[in-house]
N, C-alpha and C. Protein backbone atom coordinates (compact mmCIF):
# COMPACT_ATOMS: atom_id res chain seq x y z
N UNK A 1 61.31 116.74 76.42
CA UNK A 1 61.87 115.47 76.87
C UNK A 1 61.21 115.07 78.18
N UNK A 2 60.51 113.68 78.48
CA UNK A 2 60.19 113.15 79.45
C UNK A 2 61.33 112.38 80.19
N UNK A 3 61.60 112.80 81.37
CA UNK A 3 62.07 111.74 82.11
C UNK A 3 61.48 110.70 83.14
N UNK A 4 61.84 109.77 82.80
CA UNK A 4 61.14 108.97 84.43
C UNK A 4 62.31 108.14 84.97
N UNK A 5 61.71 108.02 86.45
CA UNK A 5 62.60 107.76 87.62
C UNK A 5 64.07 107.04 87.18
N UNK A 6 64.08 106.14 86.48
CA UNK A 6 64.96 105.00 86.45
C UNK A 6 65.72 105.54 85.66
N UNK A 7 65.90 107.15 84.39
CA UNK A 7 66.62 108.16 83.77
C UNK A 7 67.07 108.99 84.42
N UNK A 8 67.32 108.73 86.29
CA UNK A 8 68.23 109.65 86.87
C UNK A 8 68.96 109.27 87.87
N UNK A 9 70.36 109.43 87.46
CA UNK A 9 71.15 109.13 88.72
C UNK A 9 71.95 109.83 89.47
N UNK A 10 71.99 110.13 91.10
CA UNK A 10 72.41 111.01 91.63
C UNK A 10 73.61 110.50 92.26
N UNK A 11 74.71 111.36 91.77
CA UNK A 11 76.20 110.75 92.60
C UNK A 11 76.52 112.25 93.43
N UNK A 12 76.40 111.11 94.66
CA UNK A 12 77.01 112.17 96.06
C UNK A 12 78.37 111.64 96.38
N UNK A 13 78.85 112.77 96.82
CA UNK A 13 80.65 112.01 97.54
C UNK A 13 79.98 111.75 99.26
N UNK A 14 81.12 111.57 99.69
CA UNK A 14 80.89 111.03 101.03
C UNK A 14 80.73 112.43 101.76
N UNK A 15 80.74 113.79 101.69
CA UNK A 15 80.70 114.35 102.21
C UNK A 15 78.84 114.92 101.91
N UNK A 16 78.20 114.53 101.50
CA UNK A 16 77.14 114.60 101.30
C UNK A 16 76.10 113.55 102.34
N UNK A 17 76.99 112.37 102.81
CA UNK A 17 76.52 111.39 103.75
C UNK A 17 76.58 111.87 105.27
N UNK A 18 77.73 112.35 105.35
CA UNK A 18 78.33 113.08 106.27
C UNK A 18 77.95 114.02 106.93
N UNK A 19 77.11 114.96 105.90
CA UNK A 19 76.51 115.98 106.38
C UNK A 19 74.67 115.45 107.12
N UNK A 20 74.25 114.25 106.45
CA UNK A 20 73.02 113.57 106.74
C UNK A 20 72.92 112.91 108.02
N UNK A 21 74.11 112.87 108.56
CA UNK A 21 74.25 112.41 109.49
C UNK A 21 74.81 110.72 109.87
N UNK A 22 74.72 110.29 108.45
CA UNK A 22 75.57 108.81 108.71
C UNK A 22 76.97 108.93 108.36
N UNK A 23 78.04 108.21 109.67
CA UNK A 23 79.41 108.46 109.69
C UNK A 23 79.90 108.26 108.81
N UNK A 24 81.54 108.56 108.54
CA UNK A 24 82.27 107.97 106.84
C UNK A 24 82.57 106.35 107.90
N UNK A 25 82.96 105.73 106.48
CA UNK A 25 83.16 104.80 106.55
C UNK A 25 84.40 104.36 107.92
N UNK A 26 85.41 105.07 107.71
CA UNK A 26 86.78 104.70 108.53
C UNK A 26 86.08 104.99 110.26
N UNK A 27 84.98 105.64 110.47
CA UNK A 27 84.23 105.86 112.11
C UNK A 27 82.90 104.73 111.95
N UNK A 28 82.78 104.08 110.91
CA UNK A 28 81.52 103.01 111.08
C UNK A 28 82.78 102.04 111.61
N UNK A 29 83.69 101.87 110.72
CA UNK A 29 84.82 100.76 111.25
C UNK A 29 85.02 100.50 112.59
N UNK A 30 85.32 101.78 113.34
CA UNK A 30 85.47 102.07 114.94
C UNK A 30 84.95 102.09 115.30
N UNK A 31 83.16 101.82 115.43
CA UNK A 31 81.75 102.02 116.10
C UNK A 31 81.82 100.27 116.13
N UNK A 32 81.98 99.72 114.77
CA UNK A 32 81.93 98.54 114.86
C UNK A 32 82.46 97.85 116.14
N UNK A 33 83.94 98.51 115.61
CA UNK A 33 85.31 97.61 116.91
C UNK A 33 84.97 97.94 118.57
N UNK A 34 84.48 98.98 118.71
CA UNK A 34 83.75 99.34 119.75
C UNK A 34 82.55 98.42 120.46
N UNK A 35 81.83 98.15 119.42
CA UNK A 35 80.52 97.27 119.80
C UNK A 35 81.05 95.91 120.12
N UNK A 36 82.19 95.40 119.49
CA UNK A 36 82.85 93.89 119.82
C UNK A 36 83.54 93.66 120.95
N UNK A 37 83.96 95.01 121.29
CA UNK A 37 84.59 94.73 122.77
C UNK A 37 83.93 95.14 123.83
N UNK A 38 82.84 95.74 123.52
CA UNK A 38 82.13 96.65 124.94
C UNK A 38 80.88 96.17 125.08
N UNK A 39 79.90 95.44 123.87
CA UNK A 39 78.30 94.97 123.89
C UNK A 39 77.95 93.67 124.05
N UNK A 40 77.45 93.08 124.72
CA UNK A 40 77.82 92.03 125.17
C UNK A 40 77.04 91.34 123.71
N UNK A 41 76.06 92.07 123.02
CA UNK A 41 75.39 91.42 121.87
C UNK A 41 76.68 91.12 120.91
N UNK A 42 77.36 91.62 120.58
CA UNK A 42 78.54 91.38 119.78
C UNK A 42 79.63 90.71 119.97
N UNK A 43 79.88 90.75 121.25
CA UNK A 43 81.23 90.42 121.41
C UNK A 43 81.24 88.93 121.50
N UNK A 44 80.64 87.98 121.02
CA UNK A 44 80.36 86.25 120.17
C UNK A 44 81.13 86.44 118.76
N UNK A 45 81.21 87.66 117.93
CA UNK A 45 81.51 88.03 117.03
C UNK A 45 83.22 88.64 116.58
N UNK A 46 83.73 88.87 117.91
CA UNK A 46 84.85 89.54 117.61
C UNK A 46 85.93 88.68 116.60
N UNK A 47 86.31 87.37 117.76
CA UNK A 47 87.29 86.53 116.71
C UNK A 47 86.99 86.18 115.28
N UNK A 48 85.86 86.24 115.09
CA UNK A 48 85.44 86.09 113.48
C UNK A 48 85.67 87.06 112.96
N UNK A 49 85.57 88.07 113.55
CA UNK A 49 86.06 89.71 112.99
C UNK A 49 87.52 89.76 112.98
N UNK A 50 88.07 89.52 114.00
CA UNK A 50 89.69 89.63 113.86
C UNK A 50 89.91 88.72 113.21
N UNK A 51 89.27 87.66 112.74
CA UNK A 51 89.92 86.71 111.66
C UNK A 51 89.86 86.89 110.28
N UNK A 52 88.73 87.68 109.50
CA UNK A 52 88.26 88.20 108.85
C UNK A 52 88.96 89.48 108.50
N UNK A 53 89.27 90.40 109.36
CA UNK A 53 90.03 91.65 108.68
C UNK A 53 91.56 91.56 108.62
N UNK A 54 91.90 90.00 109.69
CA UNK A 54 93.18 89.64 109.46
C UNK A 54 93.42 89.16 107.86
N UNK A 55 92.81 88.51 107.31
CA UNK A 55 92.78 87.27 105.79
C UNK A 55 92.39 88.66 105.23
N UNK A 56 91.78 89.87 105.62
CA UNK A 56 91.55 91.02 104.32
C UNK A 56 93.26 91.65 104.24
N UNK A 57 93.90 91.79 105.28
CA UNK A 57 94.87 92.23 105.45
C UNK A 57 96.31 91.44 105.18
N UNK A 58 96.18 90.45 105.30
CA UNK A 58 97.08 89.81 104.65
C UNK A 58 97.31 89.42 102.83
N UNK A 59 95.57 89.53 102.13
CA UNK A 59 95.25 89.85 101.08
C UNK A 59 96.16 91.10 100.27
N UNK A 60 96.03 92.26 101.30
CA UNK A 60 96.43 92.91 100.92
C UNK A 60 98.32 93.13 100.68
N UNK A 61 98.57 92.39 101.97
CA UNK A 61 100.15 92.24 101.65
C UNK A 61 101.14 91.21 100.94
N UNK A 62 99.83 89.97 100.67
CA UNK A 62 100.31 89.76 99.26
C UNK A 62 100.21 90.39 97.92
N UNK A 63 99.89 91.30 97.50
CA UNK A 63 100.08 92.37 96.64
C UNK A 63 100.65 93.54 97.07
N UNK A 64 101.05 93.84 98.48
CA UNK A 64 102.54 94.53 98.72
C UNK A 64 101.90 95.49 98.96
N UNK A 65 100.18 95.77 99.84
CA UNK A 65 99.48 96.42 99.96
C UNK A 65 99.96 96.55 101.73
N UNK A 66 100.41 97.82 102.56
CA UNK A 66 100.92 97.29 103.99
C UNK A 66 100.18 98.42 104.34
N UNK A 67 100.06 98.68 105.90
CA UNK A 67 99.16 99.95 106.56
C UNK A 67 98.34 100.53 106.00
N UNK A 68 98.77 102.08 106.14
CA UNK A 68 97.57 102.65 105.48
C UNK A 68 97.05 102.10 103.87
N UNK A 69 98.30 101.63 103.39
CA UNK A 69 97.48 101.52 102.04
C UNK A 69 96.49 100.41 101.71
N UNK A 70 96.45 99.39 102.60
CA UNK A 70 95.15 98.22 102.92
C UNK A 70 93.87 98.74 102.70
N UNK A 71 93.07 98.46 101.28
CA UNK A 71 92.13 98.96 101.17
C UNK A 71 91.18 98.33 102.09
N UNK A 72 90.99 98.65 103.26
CA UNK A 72 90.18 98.32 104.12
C UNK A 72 89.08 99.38 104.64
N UNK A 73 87.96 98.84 104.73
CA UNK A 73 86.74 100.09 105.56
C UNK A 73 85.39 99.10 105.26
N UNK A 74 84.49 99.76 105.71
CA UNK A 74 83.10 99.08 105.77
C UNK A 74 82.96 98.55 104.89
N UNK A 75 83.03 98.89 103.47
CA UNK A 75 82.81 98.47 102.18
C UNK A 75 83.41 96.77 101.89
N UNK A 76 84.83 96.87 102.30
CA UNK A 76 85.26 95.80 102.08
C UNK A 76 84.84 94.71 102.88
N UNK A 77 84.97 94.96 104.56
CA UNK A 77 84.26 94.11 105.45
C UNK A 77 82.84 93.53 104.68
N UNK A 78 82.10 94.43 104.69
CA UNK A 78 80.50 93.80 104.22
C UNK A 78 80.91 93.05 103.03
N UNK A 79 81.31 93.79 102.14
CA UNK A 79 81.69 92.80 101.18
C UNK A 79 81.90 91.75 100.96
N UNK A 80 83.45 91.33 102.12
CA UNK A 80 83.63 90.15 102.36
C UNK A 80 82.68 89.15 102.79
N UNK A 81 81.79 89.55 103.82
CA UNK A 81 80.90 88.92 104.84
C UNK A 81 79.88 88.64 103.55
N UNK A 82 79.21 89.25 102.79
CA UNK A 82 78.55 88.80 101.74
C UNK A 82 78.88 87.60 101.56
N UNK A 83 79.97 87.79 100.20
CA UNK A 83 80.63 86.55 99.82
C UNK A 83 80.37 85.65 100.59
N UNK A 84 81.42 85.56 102.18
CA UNK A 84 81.88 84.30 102.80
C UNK A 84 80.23 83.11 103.07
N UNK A 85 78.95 84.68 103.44
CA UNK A 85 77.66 84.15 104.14
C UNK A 85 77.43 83.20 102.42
N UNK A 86 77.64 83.33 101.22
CA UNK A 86 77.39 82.75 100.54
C UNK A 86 77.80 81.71 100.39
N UNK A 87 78.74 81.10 100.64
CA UNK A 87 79.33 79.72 100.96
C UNK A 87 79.16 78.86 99.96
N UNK A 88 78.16 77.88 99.81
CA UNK A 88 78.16 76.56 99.08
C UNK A 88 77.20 77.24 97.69
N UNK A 89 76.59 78.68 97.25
CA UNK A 89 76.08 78.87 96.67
C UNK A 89 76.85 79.95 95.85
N UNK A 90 78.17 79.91 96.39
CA UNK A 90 79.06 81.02 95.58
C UNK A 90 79.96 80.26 93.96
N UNK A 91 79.96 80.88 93.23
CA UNK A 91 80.21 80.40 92.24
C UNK A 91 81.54 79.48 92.16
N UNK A 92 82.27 80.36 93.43
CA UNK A 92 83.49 79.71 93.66
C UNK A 92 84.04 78.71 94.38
N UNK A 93 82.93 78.27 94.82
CA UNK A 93 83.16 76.90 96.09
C UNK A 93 83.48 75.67 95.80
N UNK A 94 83.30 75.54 94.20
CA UNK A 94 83.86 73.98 93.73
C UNK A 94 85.36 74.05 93.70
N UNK A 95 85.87 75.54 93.54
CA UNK A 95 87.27 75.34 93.59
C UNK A 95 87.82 75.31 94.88
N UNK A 96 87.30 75.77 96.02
CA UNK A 96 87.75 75.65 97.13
C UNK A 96 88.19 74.23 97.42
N UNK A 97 89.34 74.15 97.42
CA UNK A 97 89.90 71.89 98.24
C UNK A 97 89.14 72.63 99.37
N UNK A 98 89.42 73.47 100.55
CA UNK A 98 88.68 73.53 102.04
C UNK A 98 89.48 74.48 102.58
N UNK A 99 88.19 75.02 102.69
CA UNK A 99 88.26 76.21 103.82
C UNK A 99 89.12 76.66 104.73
N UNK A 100 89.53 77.80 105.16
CA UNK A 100 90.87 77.60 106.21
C UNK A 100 90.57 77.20 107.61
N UNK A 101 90.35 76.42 108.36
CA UNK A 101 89.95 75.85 109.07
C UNK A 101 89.59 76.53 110.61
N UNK A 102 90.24 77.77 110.78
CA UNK A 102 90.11 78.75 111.75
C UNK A 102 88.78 79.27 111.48
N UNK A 103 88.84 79.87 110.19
CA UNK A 103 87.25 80.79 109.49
C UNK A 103 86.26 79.04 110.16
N UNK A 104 86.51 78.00 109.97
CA UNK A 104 85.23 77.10 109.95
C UNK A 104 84.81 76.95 111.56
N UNK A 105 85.64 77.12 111.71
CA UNK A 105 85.61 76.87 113.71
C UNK A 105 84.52 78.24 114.11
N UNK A 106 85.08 79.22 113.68
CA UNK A 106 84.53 80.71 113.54
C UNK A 106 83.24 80.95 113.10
N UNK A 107 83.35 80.14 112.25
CA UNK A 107 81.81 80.85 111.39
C UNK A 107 80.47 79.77 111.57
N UNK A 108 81.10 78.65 112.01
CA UNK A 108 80.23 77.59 112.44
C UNK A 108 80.28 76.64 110.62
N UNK A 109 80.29 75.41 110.70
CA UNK A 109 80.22 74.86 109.76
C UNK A 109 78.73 75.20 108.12
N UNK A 110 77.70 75.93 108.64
CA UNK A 110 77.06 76.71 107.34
C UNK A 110 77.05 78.05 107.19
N UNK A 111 78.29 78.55 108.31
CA UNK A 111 78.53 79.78 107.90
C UNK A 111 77.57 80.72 108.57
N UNK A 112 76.69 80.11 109.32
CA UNK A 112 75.77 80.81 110.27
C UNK A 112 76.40 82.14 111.06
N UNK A 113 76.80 82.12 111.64
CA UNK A 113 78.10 83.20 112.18
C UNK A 113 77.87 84.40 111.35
N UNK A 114 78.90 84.09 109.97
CA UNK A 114 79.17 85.33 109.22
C UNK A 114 77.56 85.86 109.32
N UNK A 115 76.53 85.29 108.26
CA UNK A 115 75.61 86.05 108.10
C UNK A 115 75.11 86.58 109.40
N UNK A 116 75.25 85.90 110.62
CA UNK A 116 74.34 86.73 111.46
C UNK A 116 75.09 88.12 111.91
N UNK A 117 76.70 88.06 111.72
CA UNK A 117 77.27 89.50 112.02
C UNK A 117 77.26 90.36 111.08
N UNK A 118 77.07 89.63 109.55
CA UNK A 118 76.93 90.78 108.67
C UNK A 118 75.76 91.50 109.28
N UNK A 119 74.11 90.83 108.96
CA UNK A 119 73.14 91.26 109.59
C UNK A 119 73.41 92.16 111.01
């Protein structure tokens, strides 16, 4: 049997990342929150961030999702920030009536903001 590259896939848990030296997710979270209050490069970014993991978090407690159980961590953040940087090219924007008007103040009217903090 020949294999080639694209016939193998390797699943690591997080403790395999961990050991490589990149943090778990729940200490990228806190490196983040760290950089928004202490770097002056970031901290343009915070209220978009606290607005952003606020609307993930309230997401979550409309499905009765509260504290710890808020699936929240890097994954979801980027995630979100994906999406939002996609804006007028997301599949979902014709249904949007408009935006919540805090995120628009925040993110700048093309959304410039998000992508540059995802980046």
């Amino acid at each position: 049997m020949v294999s080639r590259n694209k016939d193998i896939i390797f699943l690591l848990g997080a403790g395999a990342s961990a050991e490589a030296g990149i943090p778990p997710s729940g200490k990228m979270v806190e490196q983040i929150e760290s950089l928004l209050k202490d770097d002056a490069e970031w901290t343009e970014f915070l209220a978009l961030y606290h607005h952003i993991k606020s609307a993930i978090h309230y997401a979550a407690g409309l499905k009765g999702q509260f504290g710890d159980d808020v699936p929240y961590n890097i994954e979801t953040l980027v995630n979100t920030l994906y999406e939002l940087e996609r804006n007028e090219q997301h599949p979902l924007y014709p249904f949007i009536a408009s935006w919540n008007s805090r995120l628009m103040a925040l993110a700048d009217s093309d959304f410039s903001k998000v992508k540059e903090f995802r980046r």
